[in-house]
N, C-alpha and C. Protein backbone atom coordinates (compact mmCIF):
# COMPACT_ATOMS: atom_id res chain seq x y z
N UNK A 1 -11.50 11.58 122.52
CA UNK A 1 -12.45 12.07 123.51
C UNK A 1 -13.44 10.95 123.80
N UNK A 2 -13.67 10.68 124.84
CA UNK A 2 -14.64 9.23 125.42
C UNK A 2 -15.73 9.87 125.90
N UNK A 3 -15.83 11.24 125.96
CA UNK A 3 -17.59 11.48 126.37
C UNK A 3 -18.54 10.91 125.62
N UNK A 4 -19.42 10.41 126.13
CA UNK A 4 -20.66 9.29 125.38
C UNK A 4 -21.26 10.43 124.49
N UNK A 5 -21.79 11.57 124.75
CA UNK A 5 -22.47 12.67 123.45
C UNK A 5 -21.36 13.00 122.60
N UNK A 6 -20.66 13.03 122.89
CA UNK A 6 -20.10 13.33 121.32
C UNK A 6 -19.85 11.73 120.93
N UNK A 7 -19.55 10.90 121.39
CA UNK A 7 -19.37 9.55 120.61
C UNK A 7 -20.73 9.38 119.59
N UNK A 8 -21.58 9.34 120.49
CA UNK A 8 -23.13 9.08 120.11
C UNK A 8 -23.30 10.03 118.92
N UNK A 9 -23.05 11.16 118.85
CA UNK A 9 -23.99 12.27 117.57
C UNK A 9 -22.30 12.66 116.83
N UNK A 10 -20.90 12.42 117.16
CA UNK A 10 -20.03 12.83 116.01
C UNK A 10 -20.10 11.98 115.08
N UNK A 11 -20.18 10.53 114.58
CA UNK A 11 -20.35 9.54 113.43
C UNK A 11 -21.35 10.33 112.21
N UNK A 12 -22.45 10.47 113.03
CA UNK A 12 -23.59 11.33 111.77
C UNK A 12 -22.81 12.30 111.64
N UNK A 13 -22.21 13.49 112.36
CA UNK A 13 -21.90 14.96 112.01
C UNK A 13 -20.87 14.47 110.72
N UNK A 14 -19.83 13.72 111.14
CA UNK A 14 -18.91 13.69 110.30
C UNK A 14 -19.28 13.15 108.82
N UNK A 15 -20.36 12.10 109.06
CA UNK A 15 -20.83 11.29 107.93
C UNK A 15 -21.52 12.56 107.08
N UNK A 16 -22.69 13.78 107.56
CA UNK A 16 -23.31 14.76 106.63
C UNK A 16 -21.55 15.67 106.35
N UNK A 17 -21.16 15.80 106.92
CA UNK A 17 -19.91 16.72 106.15
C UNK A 17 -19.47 16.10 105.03
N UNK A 18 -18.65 14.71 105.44
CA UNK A 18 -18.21 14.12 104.41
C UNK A 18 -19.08 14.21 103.18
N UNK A 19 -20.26 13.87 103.03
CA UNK A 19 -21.07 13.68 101.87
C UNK A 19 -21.22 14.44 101.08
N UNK A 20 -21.56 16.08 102.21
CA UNK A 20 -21.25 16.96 101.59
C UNK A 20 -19.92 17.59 100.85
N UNK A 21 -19.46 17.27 102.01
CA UNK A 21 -17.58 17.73 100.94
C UNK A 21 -17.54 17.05 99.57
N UNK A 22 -18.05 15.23 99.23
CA UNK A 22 -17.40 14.80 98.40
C UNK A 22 -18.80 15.45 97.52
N UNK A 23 -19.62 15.79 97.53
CA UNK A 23 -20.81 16.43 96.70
C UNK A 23 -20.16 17.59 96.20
N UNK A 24 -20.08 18.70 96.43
CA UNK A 24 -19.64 20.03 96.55
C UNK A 24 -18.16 19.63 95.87
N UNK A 25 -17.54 18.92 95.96
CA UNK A 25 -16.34 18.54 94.77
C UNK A 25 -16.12 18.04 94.07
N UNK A 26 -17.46 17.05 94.07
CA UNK A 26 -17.19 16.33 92.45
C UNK A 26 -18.25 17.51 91.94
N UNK A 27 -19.41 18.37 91.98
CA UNK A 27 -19.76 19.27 91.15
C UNK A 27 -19.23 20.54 90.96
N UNK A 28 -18.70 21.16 91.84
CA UNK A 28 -17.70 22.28 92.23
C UNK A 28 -16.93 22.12 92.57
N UNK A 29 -15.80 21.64 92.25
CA UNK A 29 -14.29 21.66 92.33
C UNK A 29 -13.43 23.09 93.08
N UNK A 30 -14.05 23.85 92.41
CA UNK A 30 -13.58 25.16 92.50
C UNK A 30 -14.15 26.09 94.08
N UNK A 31 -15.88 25.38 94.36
CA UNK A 31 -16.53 26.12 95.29
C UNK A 31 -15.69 26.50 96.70
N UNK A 32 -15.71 27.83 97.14
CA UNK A 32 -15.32 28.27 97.97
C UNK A 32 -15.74 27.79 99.35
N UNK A 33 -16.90 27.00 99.88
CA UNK A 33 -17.22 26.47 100.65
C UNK A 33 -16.12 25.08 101.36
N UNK A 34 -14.97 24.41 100.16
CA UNK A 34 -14.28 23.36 100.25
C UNK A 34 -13.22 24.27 100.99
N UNK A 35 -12.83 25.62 101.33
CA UNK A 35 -11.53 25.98 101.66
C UNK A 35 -11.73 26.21 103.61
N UNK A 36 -13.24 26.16 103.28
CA UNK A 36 -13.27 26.02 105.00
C UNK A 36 -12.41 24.60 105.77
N UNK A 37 -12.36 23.73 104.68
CA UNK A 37 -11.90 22.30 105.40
C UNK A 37 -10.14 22.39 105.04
N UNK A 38 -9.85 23.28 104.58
CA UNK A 38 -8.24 23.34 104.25
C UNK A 38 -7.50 23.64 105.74
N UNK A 39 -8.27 24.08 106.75
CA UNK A 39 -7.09 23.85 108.41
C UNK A 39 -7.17 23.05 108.38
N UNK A 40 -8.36 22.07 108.34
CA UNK A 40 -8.15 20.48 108.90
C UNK A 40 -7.40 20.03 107.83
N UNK A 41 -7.38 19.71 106.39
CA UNK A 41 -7.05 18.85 105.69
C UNK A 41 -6.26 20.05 104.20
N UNK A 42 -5.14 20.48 104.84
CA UNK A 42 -4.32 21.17 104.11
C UNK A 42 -3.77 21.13 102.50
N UNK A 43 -4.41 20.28 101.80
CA UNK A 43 -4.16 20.43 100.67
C UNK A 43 -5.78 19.57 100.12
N UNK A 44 -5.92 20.41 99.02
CA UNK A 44 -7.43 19.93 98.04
C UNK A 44 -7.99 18.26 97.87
N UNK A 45 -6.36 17.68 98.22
CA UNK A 45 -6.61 16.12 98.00
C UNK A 45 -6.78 15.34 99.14
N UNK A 46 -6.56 16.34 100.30
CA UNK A 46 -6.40 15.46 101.69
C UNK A 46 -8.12 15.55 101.77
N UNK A 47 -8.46 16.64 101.31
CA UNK A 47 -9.80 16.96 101.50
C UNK A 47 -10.79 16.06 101.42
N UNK A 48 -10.59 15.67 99.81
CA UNK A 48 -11.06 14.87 98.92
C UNK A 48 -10.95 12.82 99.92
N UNK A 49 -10.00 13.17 100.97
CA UNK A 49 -9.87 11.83 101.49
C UNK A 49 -10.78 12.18 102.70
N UNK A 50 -10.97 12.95 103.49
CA UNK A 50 -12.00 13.31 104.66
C UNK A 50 -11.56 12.33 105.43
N UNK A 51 -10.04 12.29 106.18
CA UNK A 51 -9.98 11.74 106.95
C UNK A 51 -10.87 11.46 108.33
N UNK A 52 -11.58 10.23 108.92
CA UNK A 52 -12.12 10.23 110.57
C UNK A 52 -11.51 10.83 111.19
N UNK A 53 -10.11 10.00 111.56
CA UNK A 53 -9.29 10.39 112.96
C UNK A 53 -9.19 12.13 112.62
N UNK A 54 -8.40 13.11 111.72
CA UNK A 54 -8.70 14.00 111.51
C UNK A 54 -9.00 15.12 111.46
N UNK A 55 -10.54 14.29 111.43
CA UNK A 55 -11.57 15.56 111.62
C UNK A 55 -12.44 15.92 113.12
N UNK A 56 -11.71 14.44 113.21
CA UNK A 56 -12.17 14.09 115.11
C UNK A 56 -11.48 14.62 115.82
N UNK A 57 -9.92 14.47 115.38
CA UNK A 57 -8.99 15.53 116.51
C UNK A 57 -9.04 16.98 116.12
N UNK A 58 -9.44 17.37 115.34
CA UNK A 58 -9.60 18.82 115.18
C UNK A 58 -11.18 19.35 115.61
N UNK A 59 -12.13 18.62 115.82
CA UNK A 59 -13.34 18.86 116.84
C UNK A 59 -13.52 19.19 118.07
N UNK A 60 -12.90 17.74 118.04
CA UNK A 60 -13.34 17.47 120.12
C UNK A 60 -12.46 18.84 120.53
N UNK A 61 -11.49 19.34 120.46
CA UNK A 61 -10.59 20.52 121.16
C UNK A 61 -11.77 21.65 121.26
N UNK A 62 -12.73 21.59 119.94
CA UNK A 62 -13.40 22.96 120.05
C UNK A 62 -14.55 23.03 120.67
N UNK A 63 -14.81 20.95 120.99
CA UNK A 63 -16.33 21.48 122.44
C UNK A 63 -15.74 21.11 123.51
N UNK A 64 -14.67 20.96 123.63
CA UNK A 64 -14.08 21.30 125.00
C UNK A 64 -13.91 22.76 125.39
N UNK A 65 -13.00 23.54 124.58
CA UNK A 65 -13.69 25.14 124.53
C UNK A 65 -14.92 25.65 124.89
N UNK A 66 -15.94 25.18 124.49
CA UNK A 66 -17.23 25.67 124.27
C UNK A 66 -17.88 25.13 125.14
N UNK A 67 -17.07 24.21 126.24
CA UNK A 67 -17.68 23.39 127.49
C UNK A 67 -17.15 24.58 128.33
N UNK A 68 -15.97 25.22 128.36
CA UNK A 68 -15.20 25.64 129.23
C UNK A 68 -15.90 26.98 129.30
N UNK A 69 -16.34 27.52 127.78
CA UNK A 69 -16.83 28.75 128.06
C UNK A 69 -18.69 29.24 128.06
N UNK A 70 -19.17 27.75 128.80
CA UNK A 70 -20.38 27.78 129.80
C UNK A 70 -21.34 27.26 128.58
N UNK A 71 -21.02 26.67 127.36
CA UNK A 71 -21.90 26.01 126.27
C UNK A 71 -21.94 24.83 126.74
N UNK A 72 -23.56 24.41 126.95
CA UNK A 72 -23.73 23.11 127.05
C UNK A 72 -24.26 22.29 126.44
N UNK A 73 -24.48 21.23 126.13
CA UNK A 73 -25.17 20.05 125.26
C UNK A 73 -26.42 20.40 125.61
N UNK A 74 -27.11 19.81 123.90
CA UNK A 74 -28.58 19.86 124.32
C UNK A 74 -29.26 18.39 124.80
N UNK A 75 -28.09 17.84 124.79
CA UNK A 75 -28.11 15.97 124.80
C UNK A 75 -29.17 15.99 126.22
């Protein structure tokens, strides 16, 4: 996706997830919060890798949705 707002503000989004994911699994292994990321990253270890590309193609589809159904940026 080449729209400049999401270029501009997805790097941070992805960077606080990641941090959080690898936080939340090296102290909770077990926490139920890690199974939200199992559509994107289907097994506990893919998780643990937090792929970019990823987590980027499984995004952008959903603010294109959310463009389509009259949500707009606060950019």
């Amino acid at each position: 996706m080449d729209n400049p707002e999401f270029s501009g503000f997805f790097l941070p989004f992805y960077n606080l997830q990641k941090t959080a994911c690898e936080i939340t699994s090296h102290h909770q292994p077990k926490n139920k919060l890690l199974q939200e990321y199992l559509t994107i990253y289907p097994t506990r270890d893919a998780v643990h890798d937090f792929e970019y590309g990823r987590f980027r193609d499984s995004i952008a589809p959903l603010l294109v949705i959310a463009g389509n159904n009259g949500f707009s940026s606060l950019g």
